[in-house]
Protein backbone atom coordinates (compact mmCIF):
# COMPACT_ATOMS: atom_id res chain seq x y z
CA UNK A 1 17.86 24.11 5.23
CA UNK A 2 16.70 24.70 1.48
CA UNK A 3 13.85 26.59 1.30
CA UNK A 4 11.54 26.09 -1.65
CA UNK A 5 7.54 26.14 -2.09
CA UNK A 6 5.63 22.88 -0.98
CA UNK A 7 3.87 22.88 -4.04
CA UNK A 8 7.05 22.53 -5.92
CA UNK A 9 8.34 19.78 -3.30
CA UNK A 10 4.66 18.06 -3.52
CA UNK A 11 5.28 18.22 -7.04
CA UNK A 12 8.57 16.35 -7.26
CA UNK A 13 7.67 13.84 -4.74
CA UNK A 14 4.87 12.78 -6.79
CA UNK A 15 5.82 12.86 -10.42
CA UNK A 16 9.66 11.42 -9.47
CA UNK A 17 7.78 8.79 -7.16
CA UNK A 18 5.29 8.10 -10.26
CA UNK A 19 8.29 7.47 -12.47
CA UNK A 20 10.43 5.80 -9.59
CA UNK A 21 7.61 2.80 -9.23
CA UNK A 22 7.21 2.43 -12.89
CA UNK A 23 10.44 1.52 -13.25
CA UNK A 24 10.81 -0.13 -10.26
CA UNK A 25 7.35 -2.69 -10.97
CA UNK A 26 8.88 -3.42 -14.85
CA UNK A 27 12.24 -4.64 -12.37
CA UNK A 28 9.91 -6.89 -10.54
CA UNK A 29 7.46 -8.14 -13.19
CA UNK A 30 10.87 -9.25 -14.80
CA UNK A 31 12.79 -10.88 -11.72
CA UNK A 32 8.60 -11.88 -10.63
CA UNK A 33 8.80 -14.06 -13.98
CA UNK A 34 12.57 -15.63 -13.37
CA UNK A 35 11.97 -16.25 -9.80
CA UNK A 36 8.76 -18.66 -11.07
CA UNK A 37 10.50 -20.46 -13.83
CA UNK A 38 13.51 -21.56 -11.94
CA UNK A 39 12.02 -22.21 -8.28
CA UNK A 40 8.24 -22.90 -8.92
CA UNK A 41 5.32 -22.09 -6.61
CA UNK A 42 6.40 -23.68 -3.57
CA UNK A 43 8.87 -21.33 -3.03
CA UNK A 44 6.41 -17.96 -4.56
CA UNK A 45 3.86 -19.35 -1.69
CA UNK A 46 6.23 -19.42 0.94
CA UNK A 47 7.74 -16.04 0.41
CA UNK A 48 4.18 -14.70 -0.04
CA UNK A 49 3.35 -16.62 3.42
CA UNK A 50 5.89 -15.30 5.39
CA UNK A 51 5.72 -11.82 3.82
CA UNK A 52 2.38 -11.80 5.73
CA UNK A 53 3.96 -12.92 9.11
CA UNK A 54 6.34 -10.38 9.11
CA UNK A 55 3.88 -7.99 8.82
CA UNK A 56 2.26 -8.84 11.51
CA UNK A 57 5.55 -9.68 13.72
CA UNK A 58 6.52 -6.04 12.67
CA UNK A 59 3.35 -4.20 14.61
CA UNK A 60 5.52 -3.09 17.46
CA UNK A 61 7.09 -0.17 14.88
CA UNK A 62 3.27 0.85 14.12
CA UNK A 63 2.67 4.33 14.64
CA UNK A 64 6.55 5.22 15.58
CA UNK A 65 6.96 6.25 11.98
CA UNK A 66 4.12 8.57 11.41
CA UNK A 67 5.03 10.27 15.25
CA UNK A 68 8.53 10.44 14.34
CA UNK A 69 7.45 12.56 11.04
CA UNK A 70 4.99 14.68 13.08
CA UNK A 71 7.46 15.36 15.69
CA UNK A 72 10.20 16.85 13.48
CA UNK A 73 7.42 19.28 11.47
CA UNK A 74 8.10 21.94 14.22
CA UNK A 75 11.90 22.02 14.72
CA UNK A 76 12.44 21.91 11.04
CA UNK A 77 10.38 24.88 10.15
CA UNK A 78 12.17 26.80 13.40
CA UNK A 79 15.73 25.50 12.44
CA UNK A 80 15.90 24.21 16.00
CA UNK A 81 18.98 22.04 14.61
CA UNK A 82 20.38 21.09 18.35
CA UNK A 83 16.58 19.96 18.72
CA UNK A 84 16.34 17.83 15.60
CA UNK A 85 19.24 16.36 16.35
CA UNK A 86 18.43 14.92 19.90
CA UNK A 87 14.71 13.86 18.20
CA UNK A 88 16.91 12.02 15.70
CA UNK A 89 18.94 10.17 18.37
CA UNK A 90 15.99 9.56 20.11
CA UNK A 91 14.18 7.62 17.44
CA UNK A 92 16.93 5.80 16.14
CA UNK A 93 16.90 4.85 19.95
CA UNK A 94 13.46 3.45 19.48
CA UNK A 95 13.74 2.07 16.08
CA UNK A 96 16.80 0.06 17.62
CA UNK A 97 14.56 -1.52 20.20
CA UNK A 98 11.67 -1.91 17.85
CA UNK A 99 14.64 -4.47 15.84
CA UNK A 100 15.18 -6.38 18.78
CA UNK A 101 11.13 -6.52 19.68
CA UNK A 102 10.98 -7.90 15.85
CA UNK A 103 13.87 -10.47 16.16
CA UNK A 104 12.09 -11.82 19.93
CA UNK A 105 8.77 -12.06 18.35
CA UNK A 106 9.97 -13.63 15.17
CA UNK A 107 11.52 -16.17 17.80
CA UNK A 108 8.46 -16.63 19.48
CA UNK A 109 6.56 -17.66 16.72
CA UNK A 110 9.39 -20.18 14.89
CA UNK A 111 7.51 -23.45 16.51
CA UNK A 112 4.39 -22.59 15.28
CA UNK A 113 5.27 -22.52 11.31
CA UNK A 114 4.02 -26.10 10.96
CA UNK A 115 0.45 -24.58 11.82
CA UNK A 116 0.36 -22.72 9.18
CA UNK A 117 2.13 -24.46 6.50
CA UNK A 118 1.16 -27.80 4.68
CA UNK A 119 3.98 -29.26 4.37
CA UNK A 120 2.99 -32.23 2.49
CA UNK A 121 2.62 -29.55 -0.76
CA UNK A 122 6.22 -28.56 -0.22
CA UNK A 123 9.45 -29.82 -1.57
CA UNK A 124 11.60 -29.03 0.93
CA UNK A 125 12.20 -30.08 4.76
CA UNK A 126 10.95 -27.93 8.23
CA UNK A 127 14.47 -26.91 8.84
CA UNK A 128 15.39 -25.23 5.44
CA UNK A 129 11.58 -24.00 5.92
CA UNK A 130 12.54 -22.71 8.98
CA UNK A 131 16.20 -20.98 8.35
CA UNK A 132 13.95 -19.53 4.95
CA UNK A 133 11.95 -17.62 7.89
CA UNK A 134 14.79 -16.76 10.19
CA UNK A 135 16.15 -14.85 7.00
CA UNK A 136 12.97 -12.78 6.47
CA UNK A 137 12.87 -11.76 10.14
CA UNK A 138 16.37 -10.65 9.72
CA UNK A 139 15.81 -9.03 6.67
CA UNK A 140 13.16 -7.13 8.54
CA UNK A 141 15.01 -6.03 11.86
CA UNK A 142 17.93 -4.36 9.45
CA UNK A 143 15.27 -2.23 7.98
CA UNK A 144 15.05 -0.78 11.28
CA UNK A 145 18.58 0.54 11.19
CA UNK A 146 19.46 4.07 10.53
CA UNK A 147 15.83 4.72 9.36
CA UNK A 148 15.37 7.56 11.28
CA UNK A 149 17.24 9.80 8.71
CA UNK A 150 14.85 8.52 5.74
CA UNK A 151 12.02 9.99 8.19
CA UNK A 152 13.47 13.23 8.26
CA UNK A 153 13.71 13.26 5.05
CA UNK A 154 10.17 12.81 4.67
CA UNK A 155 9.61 15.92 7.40
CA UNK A 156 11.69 17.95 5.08
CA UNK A 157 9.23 17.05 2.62
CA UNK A 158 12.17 15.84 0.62
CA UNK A 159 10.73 12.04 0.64
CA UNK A 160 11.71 12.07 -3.65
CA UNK A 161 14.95 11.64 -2.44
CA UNK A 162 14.57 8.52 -0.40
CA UNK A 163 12.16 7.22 -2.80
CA UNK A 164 15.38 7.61 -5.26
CA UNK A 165 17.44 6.24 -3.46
CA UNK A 166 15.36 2.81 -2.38
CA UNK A 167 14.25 2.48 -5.99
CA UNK A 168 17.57 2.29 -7.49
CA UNK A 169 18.61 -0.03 -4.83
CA UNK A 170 15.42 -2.25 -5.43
CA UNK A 171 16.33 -2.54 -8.91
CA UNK A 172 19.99 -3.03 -8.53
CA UNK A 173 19.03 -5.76 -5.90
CA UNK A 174 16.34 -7.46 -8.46
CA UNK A 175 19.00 -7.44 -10.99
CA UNK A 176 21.68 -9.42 -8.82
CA UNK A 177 19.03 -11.77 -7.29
CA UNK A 178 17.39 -12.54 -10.91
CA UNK A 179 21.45 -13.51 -11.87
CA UNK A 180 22.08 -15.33 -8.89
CA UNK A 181 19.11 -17.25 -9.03
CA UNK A 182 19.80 -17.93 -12.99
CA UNK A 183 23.35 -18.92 -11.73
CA UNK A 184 22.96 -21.16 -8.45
CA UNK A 185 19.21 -21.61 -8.77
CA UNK A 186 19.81 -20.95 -4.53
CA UNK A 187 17.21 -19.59 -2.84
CA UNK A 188 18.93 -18.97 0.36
CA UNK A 189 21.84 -16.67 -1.10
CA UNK A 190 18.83 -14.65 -3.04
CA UNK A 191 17.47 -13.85 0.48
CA UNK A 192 20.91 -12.40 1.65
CA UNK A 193 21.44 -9.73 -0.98
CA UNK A 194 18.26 -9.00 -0.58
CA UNK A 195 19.44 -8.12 3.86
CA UNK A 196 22.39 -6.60 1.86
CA UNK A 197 20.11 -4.48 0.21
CA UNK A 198 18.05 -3.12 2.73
CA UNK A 199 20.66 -2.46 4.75
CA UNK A 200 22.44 -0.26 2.25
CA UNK A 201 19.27 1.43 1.34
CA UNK A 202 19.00 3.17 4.83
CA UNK A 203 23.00 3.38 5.08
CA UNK A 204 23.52 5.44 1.98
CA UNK A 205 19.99 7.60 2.81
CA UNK A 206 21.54 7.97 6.59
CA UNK A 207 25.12 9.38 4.45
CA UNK A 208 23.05 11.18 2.52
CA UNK A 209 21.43 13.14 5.10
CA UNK A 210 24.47 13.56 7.33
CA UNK A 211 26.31 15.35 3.81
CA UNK A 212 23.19 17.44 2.53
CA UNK A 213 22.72 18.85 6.45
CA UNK A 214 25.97 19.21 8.47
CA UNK A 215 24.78 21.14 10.81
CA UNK A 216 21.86 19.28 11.98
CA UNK A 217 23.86 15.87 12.19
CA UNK A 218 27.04 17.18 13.94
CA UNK A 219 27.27 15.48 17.16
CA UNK A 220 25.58 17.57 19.24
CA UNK A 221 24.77 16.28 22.26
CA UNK A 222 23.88 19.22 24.81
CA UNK A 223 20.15 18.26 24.21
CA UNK A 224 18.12 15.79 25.34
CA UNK A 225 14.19 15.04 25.21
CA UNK A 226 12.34 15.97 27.63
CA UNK A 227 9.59 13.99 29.60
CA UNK A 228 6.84 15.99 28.37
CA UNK A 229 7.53 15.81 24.68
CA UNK A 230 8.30 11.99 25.57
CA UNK A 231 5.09 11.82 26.60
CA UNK A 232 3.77 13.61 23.91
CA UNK A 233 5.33 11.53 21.11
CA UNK A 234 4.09 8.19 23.33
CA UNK A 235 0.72 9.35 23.16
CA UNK A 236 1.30 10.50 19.56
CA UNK A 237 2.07 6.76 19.05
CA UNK A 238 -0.28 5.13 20.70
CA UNK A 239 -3.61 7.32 19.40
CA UNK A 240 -2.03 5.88 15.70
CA UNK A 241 -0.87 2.41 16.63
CA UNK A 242 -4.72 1.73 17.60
CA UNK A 243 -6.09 2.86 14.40
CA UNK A 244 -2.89 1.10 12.03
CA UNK A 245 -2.65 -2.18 14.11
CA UNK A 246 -5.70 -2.94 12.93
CA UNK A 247 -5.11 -2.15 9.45
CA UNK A 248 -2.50 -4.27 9.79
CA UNK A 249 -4.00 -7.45 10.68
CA UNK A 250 -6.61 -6.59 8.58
CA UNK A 251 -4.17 -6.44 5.25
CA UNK A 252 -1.78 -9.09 6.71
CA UNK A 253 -3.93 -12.33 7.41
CA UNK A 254 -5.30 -13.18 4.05
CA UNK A 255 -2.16 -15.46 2.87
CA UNK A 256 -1.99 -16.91 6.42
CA UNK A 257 -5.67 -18.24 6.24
CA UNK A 258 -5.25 -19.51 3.28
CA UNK A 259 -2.05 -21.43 3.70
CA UNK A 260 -3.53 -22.60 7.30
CA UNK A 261 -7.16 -23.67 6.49
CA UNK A 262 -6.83 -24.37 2.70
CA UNK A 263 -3.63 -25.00 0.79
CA UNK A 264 -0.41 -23.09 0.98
CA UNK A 265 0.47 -23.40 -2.63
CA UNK A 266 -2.81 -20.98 -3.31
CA UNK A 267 -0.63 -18.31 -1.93
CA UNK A 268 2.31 -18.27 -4.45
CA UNK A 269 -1.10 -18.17 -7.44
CA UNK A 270 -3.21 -15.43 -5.31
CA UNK A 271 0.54 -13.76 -4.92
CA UNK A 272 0.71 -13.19 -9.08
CA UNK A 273 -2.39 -11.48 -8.93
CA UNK A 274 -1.80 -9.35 -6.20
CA UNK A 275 1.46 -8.58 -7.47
CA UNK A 276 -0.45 -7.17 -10.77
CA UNK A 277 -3.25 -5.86 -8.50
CA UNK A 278 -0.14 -3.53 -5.81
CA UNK A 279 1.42 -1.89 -8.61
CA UNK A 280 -2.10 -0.47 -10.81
CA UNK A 281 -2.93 0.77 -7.01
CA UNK A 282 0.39 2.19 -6.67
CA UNK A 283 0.30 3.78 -9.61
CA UNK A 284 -3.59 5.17 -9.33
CA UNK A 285 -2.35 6.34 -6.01
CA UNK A 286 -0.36 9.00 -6.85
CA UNK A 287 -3.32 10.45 -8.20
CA UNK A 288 -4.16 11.28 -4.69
CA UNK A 289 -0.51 11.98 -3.53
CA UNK A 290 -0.20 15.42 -1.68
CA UNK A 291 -4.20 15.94 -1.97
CA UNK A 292 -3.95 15.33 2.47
CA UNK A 293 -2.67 18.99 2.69
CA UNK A 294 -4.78 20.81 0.36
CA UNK A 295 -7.77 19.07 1.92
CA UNK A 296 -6.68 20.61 5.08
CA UNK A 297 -6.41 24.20 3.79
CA UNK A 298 -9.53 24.24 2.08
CA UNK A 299 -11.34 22.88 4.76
CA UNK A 300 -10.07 25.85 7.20
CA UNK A 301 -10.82 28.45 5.28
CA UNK A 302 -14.39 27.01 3.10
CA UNK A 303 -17.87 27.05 4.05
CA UNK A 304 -19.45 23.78 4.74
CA UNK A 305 -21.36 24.19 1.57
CA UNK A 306 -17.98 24.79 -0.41
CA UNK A 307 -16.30 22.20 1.52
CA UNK A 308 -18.91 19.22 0.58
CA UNK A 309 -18.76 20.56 -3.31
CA UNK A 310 -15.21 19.98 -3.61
CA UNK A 311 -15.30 16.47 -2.23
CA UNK A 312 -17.74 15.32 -4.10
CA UNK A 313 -15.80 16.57 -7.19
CA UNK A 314 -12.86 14.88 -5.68
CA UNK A 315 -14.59 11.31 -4.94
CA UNK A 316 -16.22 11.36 -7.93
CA UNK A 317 -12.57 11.25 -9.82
CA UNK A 318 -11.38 8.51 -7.07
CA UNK A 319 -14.42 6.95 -8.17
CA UNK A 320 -13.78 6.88 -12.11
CA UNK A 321 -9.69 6.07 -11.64
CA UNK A 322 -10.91 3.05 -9.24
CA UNK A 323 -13.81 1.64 -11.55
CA UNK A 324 -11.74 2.19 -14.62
CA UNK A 325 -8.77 0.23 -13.20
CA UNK A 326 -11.49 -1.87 -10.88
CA UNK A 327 -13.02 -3.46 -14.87
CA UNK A 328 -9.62 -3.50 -16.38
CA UNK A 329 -8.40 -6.08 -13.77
CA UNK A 330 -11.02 -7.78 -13.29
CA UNK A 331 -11.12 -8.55 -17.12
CA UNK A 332 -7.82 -8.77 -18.10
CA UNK A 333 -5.95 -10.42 -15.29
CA UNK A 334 -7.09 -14.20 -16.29
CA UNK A 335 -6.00 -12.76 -19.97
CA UNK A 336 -2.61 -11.95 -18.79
CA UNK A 337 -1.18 -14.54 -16.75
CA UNK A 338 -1.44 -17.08 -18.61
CA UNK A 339 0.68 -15.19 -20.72
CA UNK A 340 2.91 -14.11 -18.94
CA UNK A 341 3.47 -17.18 -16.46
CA UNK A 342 1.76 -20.37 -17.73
CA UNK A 343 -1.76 -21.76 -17.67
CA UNK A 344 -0.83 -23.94 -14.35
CA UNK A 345 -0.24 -20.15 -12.48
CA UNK A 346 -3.99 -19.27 -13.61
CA UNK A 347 -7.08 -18.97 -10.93
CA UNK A 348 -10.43 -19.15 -11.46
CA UNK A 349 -12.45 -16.07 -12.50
CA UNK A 350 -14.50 -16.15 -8.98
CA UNK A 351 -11.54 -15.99 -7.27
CA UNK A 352 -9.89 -13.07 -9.26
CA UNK A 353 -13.43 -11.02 -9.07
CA UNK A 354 -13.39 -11.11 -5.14
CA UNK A 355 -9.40 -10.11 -5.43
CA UNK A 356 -10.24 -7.08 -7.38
CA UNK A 357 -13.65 -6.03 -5.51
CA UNK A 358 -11.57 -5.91 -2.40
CA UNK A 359 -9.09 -3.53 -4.27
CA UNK A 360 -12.26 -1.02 -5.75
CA UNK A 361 -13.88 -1.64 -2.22
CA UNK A 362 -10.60 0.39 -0.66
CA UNK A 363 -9.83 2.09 -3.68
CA UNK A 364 -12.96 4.12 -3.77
CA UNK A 365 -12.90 4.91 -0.27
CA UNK A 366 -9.08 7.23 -0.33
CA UNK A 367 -11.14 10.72 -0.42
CA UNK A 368 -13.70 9.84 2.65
CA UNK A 369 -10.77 8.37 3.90
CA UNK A 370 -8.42 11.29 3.68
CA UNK A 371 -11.23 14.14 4.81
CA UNK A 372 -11.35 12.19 7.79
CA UNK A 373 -8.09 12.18 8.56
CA UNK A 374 -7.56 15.96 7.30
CA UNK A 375 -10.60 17.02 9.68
CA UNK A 376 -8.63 15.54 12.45
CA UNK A 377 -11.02 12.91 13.25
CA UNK A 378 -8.33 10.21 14.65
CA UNK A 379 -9.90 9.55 18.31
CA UNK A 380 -13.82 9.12 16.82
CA UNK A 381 -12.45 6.31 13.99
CA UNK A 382 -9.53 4.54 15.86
CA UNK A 383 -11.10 1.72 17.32
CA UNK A 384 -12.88 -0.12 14.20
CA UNK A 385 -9.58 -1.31 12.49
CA UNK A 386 -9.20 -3.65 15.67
CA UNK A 387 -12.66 -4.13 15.30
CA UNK A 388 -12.35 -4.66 11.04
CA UNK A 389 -9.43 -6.85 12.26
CA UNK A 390 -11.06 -9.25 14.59
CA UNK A 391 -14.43 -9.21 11.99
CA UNK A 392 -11.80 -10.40 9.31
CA UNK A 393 -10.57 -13.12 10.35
CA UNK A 394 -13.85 -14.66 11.60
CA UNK A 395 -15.44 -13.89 8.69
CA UNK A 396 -12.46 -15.07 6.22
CA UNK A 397 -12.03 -18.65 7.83
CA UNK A 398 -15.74 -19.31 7.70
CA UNK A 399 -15.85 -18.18 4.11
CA UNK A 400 -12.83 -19.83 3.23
CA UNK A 401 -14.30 -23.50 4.97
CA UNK A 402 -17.25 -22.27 2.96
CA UNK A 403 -16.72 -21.18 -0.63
CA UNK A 404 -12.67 -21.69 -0.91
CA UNK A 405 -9.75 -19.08 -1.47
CA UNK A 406 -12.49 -16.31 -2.91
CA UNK A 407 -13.98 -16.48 0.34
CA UNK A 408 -10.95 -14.81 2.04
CA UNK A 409 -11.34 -11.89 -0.47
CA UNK A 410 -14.92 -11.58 -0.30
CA UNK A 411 -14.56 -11.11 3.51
CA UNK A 412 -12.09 -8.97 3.57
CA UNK A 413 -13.73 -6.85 1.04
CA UNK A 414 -17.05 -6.65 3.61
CA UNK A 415 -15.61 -5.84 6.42
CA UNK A 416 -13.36 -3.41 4.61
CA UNK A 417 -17.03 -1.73 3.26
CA UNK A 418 -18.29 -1.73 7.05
CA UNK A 419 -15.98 -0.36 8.96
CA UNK A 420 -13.98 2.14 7.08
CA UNK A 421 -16.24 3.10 3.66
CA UNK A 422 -19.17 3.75 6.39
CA UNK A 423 -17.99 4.59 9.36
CA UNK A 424 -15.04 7.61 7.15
CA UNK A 425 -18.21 8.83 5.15
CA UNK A 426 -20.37 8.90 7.98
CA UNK A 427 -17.84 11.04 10.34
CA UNK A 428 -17.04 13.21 6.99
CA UNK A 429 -20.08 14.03 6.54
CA UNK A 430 -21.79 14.30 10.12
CA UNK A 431 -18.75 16.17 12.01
CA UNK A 432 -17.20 17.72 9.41
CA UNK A 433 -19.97 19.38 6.52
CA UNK A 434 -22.38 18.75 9.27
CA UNK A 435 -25.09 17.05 6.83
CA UNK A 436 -26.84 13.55 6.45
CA UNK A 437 -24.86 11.11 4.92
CA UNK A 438 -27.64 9.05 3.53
CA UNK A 439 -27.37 10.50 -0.15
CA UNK A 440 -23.62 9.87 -0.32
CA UNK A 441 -24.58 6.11 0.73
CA UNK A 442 -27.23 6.26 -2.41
CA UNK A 443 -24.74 7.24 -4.20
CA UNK A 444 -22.34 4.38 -3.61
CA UNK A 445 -24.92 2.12 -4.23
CA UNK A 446 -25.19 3.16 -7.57
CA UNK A 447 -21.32 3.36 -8.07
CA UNK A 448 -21.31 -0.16 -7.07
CA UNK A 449 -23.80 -0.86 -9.84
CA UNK A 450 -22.44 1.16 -12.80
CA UNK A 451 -19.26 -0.74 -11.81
CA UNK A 452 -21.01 -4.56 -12.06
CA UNK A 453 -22.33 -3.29 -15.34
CA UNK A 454 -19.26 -2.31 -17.14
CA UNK A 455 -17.61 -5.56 -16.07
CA UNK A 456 -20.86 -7.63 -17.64
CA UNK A 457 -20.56 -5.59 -20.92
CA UNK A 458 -16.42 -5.51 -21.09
CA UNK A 459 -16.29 -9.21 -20.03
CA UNK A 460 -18.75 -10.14 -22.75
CA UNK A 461 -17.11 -8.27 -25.80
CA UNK A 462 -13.34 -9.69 -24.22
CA UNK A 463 -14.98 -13.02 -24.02
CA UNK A 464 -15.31 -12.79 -28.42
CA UNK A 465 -11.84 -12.63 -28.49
CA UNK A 466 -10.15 -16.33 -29.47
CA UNK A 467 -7.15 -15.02 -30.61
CA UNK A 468 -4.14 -16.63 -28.30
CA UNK A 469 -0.91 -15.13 -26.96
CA UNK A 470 0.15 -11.72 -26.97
CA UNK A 471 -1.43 -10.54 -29.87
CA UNK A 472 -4.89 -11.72 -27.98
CA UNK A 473 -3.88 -10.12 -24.92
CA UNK A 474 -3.33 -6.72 -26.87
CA UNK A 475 -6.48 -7.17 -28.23
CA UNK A 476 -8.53 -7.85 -25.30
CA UNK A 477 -6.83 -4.76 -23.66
CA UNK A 478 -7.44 -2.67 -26.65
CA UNK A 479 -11.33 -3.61 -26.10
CA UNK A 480 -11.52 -2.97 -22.69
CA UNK A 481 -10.21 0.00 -22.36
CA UNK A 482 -11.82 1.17 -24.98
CA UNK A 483 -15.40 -0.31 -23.61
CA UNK A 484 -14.98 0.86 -19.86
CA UNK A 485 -14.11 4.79 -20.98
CA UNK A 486 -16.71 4.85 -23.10
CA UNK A 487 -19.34 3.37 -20.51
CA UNK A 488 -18.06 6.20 -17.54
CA UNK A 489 -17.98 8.48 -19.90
CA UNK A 490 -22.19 8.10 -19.95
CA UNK A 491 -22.04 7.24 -16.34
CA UNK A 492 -20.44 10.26 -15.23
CA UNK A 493 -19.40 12.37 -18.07
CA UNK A 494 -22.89 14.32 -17.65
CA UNK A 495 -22.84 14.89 -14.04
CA UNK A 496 -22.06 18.49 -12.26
CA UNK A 497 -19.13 17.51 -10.37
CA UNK A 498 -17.36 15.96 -13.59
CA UNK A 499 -18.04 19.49 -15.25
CA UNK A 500 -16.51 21.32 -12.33
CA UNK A 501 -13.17 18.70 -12.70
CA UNK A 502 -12.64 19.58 -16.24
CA UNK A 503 -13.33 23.26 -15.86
CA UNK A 504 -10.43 22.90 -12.85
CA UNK A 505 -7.94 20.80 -15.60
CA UNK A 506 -8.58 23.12 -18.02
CA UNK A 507 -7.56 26.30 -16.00
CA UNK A 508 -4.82 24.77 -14.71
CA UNK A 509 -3.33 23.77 -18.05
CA UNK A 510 -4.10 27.39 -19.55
CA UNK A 511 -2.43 29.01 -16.00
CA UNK A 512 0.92 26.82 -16.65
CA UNK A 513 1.09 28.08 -20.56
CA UNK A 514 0.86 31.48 -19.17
């Protein structure tokens, strides 16, 4: 196996990822904006709808992913080829039965798609409806296939590869749906390149692999798994399925309440947003990329004292991406679509606020988030997602009977605050710098605050701007960005921690010129 540094492999996987997704989301803002003009909402709200049922039909692979990872750390460091090869078999083993699970349970729930849907806002019959879904579970059950090798890849901390790999298949794929659908204008054959698609994605990762590393993928079968590590990796998975299963539903209801208890055509106009709303986070995101690690190290080898210093110096940069791109959004969206999709794809500003909130409310909480996880803190914390989960959807129907579509969002945006911004501080900061967490909470508070206030003030200069079209758009970004740096910059530009970050930048950039 190759052997080079893991910073230079943390490296690559995040700057070629960074790259990779922003060419990638300029591919899907593109086909996003084809898709609309020839087939309309209906169809935007039912792909949006049934992208959410999937997700949840899909819950028998949670966990198997991140075990399968964890598993092949050891034998890949050793070179224990015979035993990564038998691991290999034995997930694709599981991933094959975790296709057929999907498929049954996709089944299962066919009969029920007239709950959710309101069919009387659609313009086509239950059966295409239903043939629509039958693709998506396929769709999903071929991603299963031969995904075992894309895992390794990610052991062998070589993930930039597979994240090459799917990306230039993702945009080859928009490209021949966005002509097909110019073409036939047929939804049906845009579903099957996209199974095409995903099935060559893992097929040509799986080659890949079997090329780069002949040795490991040479049929060797002298090795099997053992019961113990079989037990091991099935109590790997299930500690992890509790904690992501939750997550899951948690993330994965929102378009299904809506369509069900308000109006399914809301889904293809929250979808836009959302759209806009995934690839900012994606991109903020790899901010954080590869931070997991060097948490771990420094917490093994800092004092408490040290430890505490350097998160707060790394939440209070989460904090400032997250508001910054928190305002922006917030601001600008109701600007932009408009623009970019029609006035008739436009929701109201209450709506778009609770969107966004939702995304600061988890945005904020990625460095609490990942000290928990680096402190190994899985069995105190992995109960509240089914707990968040349950809370949800409660809490998002009554809302949503309540005060409408924002009342989904708002929901999931409180119950997203109470059981995973409190309860990740709370363990970060009681079992693992052994202090009070009651200043960090005063601290969020004010966050929170500084946050509302930069909205008011950007929302009020953006609001002066009459100018319509593109040119208006420019300009409203222009004054936004310009408004909400300037306002963090007094916020936060004063405080210790924000000192201590540009004192780090600064070294860094003077150690790579040297």
């Amino acid at each position: 196996m190759e052997k080079s540094s893991r910073t230079v492999n943390t490296f690559k996987n995040m700057s070629i990822s960074l790259i990779l997704y922003g060419i990638s989301y300029v591919a899907v803002f593109v086909a996003r904006t084809f898709f609309v003009r020839i087939l309309g909402n209906d169809y935007l709200s039912i792909s949006g709808l049934f992208t959410n049922v999937i997700t949840l039909v899909s819950f028998s692979e949670l966990g198997l992913g991140a075990a399968s990872v964890f598993c092949l750390y050891q034998p890949i460091a050793e070179k224990d080829y015979s035993k990564i090869n038998a691991l290999l078999r034995f997930f694709g083993n599981l991933y094959k039965i975790v296709a057929g699970i999907t498929i049954l349970l996709g089944i299962i729930l066919l009969p029920f798609l007239p709950l959710m849907v309101d069919m009387e806002d659609l313009s086509f019959s239950q059966v295409y409806l239903r043939l629509v879904y039958i693709l998506f579970i396929i769709n999903t059950a071929v991603s299963y296939i031969l995904v075992q090798k894309k895992l390794f890849l990610t052991a062998d901390q070589k993930n930039y590869i597979a994240n090459i790999i799917q990306q230039i298949i993702h945009v080859i794929q928009l490209v021949l749906q966005t002509v097909f659908l110019v073409a036939t204008h047929n939804y049906i054959g845009y579903l099957i390149i996209q199974i095409v698609c995903t099935f060559l994605t893992n097929f040509i990762t799986s080659c890949y692999v079997d090329k780069k590393y002949p040795d490991i993928m040479r049929n060797n079968h002298s090795e099997e798994i053992g019961p113990e590590q079989r037990k091991e990796i099935s109590q790997n998975i299930t500690s992890i399925f509790f904690y992501k299963i939750g997550a899951v539903i948690l993330n994965g209801t929102d378009n299904i309440i809506i369509s069900a208890f308000i109006k399914t055509l809301l889904v293809g106009l929250c979808s836009n947003y959302t759209l806009v709303i995934n690839a900012v986070n994606s991109v903020a995101m790899q901010c954080f990329n590869g931070i997991g690690a060097s948490i771990g190290n420094h917490t093994l080898k800092a004092s408490k004292k040290d430890q505490e210093l350097v998160f707060r110096e790394l939440d209070l940069f989460c904090v400032i991406v997250f508001t910054f791109c928190s305002v922006c959004l917030s601001v600008l969206l109701n600007a932009l679509i408009p623009v970019w999709l029609g006035e008739n794809y436009k929701l109201d500003q209450g709506t778009v606020f609770a969107l966004v909130f939702a995304f600061y409310i988890t945005g904020v909480n990625q460095i609490p988030s990942l000290y928990r996880t680096s402190l190994g803190l899985f069995k105190d914390a992995r109960f509240y997602p089914l707990f968040a989960a349950a809370s949800n959807i409660i809490l998002s129907i009554a809302l949503a009977k309540l005060i409408g579509v924002s009342g989904v969002f708002w929901a999931t945006a409180i119950v997203r605050f109470v059981f995973f911004t409190l309860i990740d501080s709370r363990l970060t900061y009681k079992k693992g710098f052994e202090m009070s967490p009651t200043s960090y909470y005063l601290k969020y508070c004010l966050r929170i605050a500084v946050f509302l206030i930069i909205y008011f003030i950007a929302s009020v200069a953006v609001a002066y701007n009459k100018i319509p079209g593109i040119t208006g758009l420019l300009i409203s970004v222009i004054i936004c960005v310009t408004i909400t740096t300037i306002c963090l910059v007094i916020a936060y530009g004063w405080k210790k921690e924000s000192k201590l970050l540009i004192t780090r930048v600064k070294t860094l950039i003077k150690h790579k010129k040297g």
